[in-house]
PDB file of N, CA and C in Angstrom:
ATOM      1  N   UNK A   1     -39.805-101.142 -15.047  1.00  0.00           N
ATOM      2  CA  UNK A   1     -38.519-101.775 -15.273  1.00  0.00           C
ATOM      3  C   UNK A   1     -37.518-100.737 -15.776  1.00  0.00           C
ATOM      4  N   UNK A   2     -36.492-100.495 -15.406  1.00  0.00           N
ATOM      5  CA  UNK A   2     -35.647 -99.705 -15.521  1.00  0.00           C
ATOM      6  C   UNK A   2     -34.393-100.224 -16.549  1.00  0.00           C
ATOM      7  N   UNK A   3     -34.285 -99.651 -17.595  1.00  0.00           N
ATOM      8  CA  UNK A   3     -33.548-100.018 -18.947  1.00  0.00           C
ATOM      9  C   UNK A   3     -32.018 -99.793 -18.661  1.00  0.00           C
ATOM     10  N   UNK A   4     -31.343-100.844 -19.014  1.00  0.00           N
ATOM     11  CA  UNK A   4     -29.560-100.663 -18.580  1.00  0.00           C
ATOM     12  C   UNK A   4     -29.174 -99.771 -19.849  1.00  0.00           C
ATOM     13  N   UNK A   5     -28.286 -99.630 -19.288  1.00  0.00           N
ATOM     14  CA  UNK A   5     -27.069 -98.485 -19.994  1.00  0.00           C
ATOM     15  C   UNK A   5     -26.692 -98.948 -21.528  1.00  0.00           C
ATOM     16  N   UNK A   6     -26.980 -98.193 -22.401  1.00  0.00           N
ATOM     17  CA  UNK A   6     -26.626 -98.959 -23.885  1.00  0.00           C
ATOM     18  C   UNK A   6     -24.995 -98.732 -23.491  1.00  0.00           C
ATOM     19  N   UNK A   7     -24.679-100.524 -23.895  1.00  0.00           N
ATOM     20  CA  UNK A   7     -23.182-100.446 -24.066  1.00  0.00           C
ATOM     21  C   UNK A   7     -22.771 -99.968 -25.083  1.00  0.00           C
ATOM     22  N   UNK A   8     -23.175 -99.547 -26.194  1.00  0.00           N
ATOM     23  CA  UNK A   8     -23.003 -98.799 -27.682  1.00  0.00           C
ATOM     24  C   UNK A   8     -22.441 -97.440 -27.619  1.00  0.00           C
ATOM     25  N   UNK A   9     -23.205 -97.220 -26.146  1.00  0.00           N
ATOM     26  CA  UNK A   9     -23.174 -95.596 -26.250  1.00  0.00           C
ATOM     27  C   UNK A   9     -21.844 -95.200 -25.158  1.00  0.00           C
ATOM     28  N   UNK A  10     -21.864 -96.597 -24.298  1.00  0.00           N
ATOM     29  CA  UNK A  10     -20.232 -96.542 -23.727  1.00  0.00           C
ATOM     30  C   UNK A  10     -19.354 -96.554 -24.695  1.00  0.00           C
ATOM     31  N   UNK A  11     -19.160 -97.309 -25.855  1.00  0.00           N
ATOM     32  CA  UNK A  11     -17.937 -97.453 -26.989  1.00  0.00           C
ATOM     33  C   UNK A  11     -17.735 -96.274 -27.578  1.00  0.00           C
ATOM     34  N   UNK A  12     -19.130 -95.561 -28.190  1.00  0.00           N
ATOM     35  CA  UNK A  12     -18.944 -94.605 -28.608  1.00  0.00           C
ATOM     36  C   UNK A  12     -18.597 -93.406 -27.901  1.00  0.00           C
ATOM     37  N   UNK A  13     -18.611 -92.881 -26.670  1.00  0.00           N
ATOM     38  CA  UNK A  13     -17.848 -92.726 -25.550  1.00  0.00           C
ATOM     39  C   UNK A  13     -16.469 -92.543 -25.708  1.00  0.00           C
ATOM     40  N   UNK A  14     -16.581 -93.557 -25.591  1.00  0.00           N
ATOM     41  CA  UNK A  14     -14.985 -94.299 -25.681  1.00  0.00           C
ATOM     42  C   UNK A  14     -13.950 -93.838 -26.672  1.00  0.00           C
ATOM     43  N   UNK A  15     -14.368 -94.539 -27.698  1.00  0.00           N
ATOM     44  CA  UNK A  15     -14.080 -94.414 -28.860  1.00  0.00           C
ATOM     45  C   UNK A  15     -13.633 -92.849 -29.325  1.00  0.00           C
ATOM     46  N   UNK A  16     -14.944 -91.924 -28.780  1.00  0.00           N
ATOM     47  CA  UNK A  16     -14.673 -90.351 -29.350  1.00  0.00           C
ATOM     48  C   UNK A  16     -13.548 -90.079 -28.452  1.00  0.00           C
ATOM     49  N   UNK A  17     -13.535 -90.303 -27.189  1.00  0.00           N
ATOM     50  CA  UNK A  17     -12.876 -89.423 -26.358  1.00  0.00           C
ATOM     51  C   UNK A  17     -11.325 -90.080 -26.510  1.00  0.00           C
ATOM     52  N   UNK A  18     -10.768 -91.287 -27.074  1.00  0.00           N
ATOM     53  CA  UNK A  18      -9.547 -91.755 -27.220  1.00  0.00           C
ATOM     54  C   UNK A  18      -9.185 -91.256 -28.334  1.00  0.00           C
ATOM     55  N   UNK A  19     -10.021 -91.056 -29.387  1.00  0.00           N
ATOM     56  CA  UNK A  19      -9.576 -90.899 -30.884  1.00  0.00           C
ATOM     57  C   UNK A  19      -9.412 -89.345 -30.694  1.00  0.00           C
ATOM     58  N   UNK A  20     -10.309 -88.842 -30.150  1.00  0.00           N
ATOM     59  CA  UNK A  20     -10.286 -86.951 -30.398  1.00  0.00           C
ATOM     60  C   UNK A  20      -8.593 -86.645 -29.777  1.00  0.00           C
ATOM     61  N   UNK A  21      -8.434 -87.219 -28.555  1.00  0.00           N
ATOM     62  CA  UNK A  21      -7.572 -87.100 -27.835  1.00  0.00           C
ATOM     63  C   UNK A  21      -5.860 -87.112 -28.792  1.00  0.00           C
ATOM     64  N   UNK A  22      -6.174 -89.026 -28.691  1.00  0.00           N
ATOM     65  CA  UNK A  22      -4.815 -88.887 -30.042  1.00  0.00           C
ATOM     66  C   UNK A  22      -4.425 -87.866 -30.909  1.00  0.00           C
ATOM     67  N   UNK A  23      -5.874 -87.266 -31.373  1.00  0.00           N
ATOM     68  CA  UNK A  23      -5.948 -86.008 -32.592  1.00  0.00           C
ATOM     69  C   UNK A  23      -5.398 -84.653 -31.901  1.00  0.00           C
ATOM     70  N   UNK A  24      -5.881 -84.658 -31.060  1.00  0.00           N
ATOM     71  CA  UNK A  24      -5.258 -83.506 -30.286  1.00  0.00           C
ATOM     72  C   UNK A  24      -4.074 -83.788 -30.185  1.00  0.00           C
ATOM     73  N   UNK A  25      -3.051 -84.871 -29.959  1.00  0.00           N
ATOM     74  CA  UNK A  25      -1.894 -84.581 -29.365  1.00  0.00           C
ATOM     75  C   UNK A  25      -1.048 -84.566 -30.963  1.00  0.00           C
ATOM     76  N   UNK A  26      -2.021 -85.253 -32.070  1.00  0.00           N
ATOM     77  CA  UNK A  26      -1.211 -85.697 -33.445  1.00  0.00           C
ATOM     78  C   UNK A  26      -0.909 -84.214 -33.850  1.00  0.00           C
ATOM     79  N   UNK A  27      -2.387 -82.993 -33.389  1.00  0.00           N
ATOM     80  CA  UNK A  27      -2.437 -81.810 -34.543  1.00  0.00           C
ATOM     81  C   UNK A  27      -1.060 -80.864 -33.621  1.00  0.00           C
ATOM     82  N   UNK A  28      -0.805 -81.265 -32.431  1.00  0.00           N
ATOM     83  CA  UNK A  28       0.120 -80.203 -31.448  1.00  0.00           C
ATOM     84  C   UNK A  28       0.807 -80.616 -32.514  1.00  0.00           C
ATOM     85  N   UNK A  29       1.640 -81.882 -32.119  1.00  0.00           N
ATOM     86  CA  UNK A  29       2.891 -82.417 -32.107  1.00  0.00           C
ATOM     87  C   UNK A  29       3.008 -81.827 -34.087  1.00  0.00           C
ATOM     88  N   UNK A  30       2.379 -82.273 -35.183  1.00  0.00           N
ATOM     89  CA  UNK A  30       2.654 -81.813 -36.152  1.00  0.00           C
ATOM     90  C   UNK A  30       2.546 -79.917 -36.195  1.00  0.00           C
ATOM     91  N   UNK A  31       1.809 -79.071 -35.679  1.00  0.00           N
ATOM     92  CA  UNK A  31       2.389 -77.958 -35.699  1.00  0.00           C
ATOM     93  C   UNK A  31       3.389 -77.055 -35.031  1.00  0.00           C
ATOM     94  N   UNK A  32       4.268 -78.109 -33.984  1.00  0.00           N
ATOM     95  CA  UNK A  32       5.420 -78.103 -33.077  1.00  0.00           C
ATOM     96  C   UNK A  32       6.633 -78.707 -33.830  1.00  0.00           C
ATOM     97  N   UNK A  33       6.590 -79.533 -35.001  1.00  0.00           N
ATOM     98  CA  UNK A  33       7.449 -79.810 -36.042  1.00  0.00           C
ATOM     99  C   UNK A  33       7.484 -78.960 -37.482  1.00  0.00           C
ATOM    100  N   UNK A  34       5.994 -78.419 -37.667  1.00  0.00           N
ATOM    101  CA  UNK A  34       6.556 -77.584 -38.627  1.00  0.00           C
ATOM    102  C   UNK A  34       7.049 -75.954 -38.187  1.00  0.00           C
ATOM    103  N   UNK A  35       7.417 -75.623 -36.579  1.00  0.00           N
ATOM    104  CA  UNK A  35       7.424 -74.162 -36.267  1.00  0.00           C
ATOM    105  C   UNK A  35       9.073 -74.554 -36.076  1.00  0.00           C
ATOM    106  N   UNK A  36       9.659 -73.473 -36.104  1.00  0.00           N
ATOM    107  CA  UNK A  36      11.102 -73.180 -36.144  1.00  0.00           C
ATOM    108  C   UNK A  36      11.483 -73.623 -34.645  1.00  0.00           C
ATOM    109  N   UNK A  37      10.729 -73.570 -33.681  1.00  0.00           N
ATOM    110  CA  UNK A  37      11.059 -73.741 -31.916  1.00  0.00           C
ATOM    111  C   UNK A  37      10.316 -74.886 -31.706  1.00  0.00           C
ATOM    112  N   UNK A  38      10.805 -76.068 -31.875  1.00  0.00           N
ATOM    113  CA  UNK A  38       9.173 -77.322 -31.123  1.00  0.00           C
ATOM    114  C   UNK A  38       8.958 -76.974 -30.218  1.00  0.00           C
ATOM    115  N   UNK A  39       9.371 -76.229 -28.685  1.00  0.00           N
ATOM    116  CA  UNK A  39       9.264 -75.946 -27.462  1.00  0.00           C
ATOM    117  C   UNK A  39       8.138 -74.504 -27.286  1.00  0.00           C
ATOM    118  N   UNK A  40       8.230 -73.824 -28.441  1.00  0.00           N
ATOM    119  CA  UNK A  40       7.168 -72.961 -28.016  1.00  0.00           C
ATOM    120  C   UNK A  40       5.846 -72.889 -28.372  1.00  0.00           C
ATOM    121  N   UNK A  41       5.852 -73.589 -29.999  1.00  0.00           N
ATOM    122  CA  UNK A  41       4.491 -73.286 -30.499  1.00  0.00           C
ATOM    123  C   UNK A  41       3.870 -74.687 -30.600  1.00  0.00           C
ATOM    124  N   UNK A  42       2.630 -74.226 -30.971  1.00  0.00           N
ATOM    125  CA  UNK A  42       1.815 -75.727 -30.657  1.00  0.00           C
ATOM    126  C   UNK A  42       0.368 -74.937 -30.749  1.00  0.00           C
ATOM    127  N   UNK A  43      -0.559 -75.701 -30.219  1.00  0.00           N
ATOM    128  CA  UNK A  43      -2.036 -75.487 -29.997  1.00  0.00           C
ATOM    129  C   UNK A  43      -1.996 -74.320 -29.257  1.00  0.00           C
ATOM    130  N   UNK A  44      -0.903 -73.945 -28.293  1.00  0.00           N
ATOM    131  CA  UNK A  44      -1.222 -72.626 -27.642  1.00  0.00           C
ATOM    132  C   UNK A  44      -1.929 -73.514 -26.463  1.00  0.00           C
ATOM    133  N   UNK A  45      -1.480 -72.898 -24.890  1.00  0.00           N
ATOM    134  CA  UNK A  45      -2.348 -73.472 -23.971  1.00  0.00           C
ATOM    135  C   UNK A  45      -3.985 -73.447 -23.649  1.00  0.00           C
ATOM    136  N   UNK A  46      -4.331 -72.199 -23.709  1.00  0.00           N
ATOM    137  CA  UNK A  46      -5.683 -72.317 -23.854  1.00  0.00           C
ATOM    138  C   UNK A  46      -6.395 -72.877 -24.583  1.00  0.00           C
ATOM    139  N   UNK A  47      -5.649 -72.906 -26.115  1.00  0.00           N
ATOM    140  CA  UNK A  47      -6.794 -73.841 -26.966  1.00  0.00           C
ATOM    141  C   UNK A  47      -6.604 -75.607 -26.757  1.00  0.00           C
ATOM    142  N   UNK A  48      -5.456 -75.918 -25.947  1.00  0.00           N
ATOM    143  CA  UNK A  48      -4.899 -77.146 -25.927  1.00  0.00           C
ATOM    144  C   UNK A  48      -5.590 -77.633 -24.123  1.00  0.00           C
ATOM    145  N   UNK A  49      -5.783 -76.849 -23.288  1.00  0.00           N
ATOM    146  CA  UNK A  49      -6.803 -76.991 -22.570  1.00  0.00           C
ATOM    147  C   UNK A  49      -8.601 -76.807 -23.405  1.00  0.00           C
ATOM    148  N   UNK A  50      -8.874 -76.280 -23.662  1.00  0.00           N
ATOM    149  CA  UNK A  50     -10.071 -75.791 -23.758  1.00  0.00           C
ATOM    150  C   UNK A  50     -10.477 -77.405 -24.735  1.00  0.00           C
ATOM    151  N   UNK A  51      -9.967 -77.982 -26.175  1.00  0.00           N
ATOM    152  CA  UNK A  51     -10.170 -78.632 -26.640  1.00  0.00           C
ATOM    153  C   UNK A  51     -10.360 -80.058 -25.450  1.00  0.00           C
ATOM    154  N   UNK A  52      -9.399 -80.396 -24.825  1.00  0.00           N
ATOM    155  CA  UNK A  52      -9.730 -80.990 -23.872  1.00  0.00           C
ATOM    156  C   UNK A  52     -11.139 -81.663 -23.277  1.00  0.00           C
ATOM    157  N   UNK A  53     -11.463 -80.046 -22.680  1.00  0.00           N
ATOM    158  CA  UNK A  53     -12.894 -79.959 -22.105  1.00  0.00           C
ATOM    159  C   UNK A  53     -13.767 -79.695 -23.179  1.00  0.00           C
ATOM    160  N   UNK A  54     -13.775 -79.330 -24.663  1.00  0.00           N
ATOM    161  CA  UNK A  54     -14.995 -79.373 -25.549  1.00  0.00           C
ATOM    162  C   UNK A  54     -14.846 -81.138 -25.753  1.00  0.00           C
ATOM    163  N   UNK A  55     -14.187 -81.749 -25.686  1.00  0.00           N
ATOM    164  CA  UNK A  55     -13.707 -83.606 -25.932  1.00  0.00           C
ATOM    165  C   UNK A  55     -14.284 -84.096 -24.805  1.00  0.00           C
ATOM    166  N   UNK A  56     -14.118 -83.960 -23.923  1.00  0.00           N
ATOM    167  CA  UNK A  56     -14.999 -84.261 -22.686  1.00  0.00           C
ATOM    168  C   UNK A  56     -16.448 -84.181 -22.379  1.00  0.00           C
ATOM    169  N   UNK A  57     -17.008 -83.037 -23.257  1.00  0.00           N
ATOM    170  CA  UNK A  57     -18.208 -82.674 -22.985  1.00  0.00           C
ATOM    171  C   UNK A  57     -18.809 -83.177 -24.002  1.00  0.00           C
ATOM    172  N   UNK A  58     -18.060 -83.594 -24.816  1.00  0.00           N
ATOM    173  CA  UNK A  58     -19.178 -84.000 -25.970  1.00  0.00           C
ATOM    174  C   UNK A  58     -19.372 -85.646 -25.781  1.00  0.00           C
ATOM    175  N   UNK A  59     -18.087 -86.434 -25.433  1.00  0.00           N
ATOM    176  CA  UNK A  59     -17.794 -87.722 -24.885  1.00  0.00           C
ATOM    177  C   UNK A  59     -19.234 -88.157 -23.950  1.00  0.00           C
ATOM    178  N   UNK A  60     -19.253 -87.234 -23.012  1.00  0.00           N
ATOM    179  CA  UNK A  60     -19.762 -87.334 -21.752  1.00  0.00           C
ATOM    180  C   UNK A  60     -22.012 -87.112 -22.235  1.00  0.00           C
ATOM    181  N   UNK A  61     -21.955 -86.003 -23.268  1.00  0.00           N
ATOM    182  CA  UNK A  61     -23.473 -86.016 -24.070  1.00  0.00           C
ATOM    183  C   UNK A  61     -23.204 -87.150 -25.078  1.00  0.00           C
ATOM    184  N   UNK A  62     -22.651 -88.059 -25.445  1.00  0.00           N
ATOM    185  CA  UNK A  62     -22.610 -89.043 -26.510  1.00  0.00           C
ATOM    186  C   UNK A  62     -23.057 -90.846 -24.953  1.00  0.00           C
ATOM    187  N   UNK A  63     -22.621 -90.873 -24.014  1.00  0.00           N
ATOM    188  CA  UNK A  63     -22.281 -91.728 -23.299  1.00  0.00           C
ATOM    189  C   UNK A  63     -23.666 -91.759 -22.225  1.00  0.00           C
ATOM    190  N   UNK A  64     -24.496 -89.926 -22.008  1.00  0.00           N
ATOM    191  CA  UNK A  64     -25.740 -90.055 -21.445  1.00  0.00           C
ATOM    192  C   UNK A  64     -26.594 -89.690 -22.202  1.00  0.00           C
ATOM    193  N   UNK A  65     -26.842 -89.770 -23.751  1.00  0.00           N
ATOM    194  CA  UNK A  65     -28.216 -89.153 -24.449  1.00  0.00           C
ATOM    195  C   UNK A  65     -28.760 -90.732 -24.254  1.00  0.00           C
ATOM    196  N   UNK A  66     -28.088 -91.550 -23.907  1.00  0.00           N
ATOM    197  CA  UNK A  66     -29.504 -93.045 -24.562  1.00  0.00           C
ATOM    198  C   UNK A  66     -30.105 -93.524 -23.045  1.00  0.00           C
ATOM    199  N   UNK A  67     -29.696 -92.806 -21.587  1.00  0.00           N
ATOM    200  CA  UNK A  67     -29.669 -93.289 -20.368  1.00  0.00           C
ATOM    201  C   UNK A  67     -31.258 -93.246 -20.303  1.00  0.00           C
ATOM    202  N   UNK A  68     -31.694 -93.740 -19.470  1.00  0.00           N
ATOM    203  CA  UNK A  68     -33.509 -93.407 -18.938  1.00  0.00           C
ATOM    204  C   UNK A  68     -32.834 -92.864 -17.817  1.00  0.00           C
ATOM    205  N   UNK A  69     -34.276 -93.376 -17.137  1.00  0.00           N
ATOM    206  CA  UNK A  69     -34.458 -92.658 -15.807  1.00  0.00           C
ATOM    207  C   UNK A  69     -33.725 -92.840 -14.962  1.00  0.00           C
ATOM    208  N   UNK A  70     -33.272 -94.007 -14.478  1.00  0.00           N
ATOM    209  CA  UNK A  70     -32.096 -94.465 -13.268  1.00  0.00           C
ATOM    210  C   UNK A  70     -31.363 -95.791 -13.530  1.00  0.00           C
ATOM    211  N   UNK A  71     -30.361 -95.969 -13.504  1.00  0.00           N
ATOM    212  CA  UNK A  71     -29.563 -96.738 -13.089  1.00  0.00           C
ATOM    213  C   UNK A  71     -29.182 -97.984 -12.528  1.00  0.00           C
ATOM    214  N   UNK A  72     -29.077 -99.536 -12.852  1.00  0.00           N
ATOM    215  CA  UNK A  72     -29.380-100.319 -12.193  1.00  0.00           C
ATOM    216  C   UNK A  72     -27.928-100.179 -11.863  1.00  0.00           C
ATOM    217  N   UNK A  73     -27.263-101.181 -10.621  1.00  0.00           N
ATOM    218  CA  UNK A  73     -26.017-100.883  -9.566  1.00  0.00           C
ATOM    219  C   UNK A  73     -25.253-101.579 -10.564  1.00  0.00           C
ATOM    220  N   UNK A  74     -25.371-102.637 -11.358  1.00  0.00           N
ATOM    221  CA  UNK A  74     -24.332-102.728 -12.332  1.00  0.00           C
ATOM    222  C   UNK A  74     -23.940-102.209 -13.184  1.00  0.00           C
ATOM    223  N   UNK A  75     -25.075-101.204 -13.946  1.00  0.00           N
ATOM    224  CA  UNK A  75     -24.387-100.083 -14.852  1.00  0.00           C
ATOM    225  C   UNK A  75     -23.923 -99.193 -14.233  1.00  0.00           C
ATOM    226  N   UNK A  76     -24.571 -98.733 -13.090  1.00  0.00           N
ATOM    227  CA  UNK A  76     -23.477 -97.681 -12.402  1.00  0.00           C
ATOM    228  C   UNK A  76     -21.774 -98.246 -12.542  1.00  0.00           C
ATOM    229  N   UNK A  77     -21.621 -99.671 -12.040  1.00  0.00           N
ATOM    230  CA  UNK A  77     -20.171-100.043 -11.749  1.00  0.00           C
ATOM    231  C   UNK A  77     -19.511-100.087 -13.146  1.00  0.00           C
ATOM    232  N   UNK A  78     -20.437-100.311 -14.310  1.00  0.00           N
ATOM    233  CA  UNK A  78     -19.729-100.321 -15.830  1.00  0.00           C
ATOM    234  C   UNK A  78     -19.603 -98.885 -16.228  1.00  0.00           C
ATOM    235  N   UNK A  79     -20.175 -97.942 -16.148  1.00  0.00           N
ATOM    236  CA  UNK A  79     -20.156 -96.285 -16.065  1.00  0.00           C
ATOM    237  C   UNK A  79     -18.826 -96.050 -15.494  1.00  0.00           C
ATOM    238  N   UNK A  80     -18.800 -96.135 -13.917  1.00  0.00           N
ATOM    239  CA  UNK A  80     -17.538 -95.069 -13.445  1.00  0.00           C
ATOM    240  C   UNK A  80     -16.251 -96.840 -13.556  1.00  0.00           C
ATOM    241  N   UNK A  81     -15.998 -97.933 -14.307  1.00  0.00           N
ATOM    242  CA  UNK A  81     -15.561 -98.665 -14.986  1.00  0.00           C
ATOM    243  C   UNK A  81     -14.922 -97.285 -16.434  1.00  0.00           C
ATOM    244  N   UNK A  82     -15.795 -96.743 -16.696  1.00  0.00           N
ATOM    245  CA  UNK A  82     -15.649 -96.321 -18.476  1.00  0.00           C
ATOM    246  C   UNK A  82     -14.974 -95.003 -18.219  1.00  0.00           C
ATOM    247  N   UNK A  83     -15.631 -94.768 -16.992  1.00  0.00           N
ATOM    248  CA  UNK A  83     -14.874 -93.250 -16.606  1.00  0.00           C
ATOM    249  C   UNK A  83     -13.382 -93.488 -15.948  1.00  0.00           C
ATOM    250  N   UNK A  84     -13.082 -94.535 -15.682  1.00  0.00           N
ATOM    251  CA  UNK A  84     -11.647 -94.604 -14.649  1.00  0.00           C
ATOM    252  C   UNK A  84     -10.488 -95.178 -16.359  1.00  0.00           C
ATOM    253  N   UNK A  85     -11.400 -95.822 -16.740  1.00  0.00           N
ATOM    254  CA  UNK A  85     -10.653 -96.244 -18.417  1.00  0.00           C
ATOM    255  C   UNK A  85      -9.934 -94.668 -19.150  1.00  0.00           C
ATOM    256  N   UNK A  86     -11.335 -93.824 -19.018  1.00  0.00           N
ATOM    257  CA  UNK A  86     -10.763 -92.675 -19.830  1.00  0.00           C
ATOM    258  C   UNK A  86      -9.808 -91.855 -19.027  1.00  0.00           C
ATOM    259  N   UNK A  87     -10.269 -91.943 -17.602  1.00  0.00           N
ATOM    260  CA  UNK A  87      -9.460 -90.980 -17.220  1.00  0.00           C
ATOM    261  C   UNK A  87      -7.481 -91.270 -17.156  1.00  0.00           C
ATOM    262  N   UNK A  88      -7.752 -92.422 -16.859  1.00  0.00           N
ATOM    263  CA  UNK A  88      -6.065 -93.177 -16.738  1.00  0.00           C
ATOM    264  C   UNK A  88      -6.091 -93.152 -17.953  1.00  0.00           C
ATOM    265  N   UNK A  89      -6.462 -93.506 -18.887  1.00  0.00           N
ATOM    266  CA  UNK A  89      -5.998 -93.314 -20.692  1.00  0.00           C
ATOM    267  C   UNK A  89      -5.271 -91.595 -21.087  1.00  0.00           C
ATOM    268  N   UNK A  90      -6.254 -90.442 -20.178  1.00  0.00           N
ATOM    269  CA  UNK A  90      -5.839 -89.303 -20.846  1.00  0.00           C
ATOM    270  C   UNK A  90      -4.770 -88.859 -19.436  1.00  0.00           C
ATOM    271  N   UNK A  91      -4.682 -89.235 -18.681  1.00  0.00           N
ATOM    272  CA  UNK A  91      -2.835 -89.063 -17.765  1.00  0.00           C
ATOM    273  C   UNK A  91      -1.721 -89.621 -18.531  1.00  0.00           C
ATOM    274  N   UNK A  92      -1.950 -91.219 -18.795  1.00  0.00           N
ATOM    275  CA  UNK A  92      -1.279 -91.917 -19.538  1.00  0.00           C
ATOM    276  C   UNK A  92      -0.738 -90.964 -20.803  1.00  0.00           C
ATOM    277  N   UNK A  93      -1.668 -90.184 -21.478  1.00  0.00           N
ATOM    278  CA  UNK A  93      -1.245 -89.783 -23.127  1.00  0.00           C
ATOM    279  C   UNK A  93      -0.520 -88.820 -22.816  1.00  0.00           C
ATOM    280  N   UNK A  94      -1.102 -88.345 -22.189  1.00  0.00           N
ATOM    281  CA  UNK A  94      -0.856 -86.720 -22.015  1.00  0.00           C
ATOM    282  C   UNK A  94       0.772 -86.309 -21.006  1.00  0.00           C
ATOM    283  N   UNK A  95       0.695 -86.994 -19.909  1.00  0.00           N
ATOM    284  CA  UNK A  95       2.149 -87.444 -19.686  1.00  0.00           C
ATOM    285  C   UNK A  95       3.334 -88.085 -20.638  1.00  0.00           C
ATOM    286  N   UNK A  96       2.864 -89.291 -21.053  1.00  0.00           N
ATOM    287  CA  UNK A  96       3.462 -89.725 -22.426  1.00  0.00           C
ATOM    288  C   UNK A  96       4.265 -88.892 -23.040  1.00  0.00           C
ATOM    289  N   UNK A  97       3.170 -87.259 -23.701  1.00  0.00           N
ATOM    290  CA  UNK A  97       3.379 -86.711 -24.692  1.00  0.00           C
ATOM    291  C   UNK A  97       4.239 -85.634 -24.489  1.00  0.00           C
ATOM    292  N   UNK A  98       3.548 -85.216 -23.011  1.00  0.00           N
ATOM    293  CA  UNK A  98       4.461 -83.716 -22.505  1.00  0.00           C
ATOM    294  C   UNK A  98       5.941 -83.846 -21.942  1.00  0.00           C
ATOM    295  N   UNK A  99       5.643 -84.944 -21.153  1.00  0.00           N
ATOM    296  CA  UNK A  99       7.280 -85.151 -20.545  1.00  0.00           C
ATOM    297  C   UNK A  99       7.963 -85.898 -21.404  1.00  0.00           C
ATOM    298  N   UNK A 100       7.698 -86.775 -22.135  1.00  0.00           N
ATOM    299  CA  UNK A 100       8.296 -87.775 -23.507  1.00  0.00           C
ATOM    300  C   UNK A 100       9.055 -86.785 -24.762  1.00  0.00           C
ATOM    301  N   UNK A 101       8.377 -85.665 -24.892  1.00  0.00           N
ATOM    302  CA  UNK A 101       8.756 -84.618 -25.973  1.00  0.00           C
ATOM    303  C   UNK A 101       9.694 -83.640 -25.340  1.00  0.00           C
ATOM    304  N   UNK A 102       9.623 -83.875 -24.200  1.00  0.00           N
ATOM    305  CA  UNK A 102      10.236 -82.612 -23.876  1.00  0.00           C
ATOM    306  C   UNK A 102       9.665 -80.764 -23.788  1.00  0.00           C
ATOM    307  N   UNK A 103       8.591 -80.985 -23.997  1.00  0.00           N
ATOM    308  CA  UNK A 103       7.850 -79.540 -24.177  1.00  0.00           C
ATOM    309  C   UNK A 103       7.723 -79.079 -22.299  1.00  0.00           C
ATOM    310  N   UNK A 104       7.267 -80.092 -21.154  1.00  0.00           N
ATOM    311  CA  UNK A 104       7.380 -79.812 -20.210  1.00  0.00           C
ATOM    312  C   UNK A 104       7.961 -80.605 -18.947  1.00  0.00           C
ATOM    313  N   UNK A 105       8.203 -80.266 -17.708  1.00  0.00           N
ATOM    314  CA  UNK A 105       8.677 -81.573 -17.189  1.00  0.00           C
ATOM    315  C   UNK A 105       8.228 -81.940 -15.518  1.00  0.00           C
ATOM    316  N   UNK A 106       8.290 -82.596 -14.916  1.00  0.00           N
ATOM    317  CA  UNK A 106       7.640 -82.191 -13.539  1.00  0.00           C
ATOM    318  C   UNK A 106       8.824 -81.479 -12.871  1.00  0.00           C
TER     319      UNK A 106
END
């Protein structure tokens, strides 16, 4: 018998990768208000990418440490469900934040 997907470990998922995220955009945006230029300084791009993908990777080992062996077809559909949540959540912020502030624009 093949064990479904702890929904616990979707929230917590969840949960890390929305909250880290917010944090990321809270720690830019406050060291872009205390620098003399809001437009130049900040996290710096590499560390403002790179945090990103360390948020992702840890999201992503928090969401498969409790999985077994395979997959029944409804947790698959609640899985890439959790993945289409995060991913439209971090366009949503991240657009929000960059074109909303003014730091970049399309």
């Amino acid at each position: 018998m093949m064990n479904p997907l702890p929904k616990a470990s979707m929230r917590k998922a969840l949960f890390i990768w929305i909250g880290g995220l917010l944090a990321i955009v809270a720690i830019d945006h406050l060291l872009r208000l205390s620098s003399d230029n809001f437009y130049r300084l900040g996290l710096g791009e590499n560390l403002w990418f790179i945090s990103h993908w360390i948020l992702a990777l840890l999201s992503l080992v928090v969401l498969i440490r409790d999985w077994r062996s395979q997959l029944p077809k409804a947790n698959i559909l609640s899985l890439l469900g959790a993945l289409l949540l995060a991913v439209v959540f971090y366009l949503v912020v991240i657009y929000l934040y960059v074109l909303g502030s003014g730091i970049d624009s399309l």
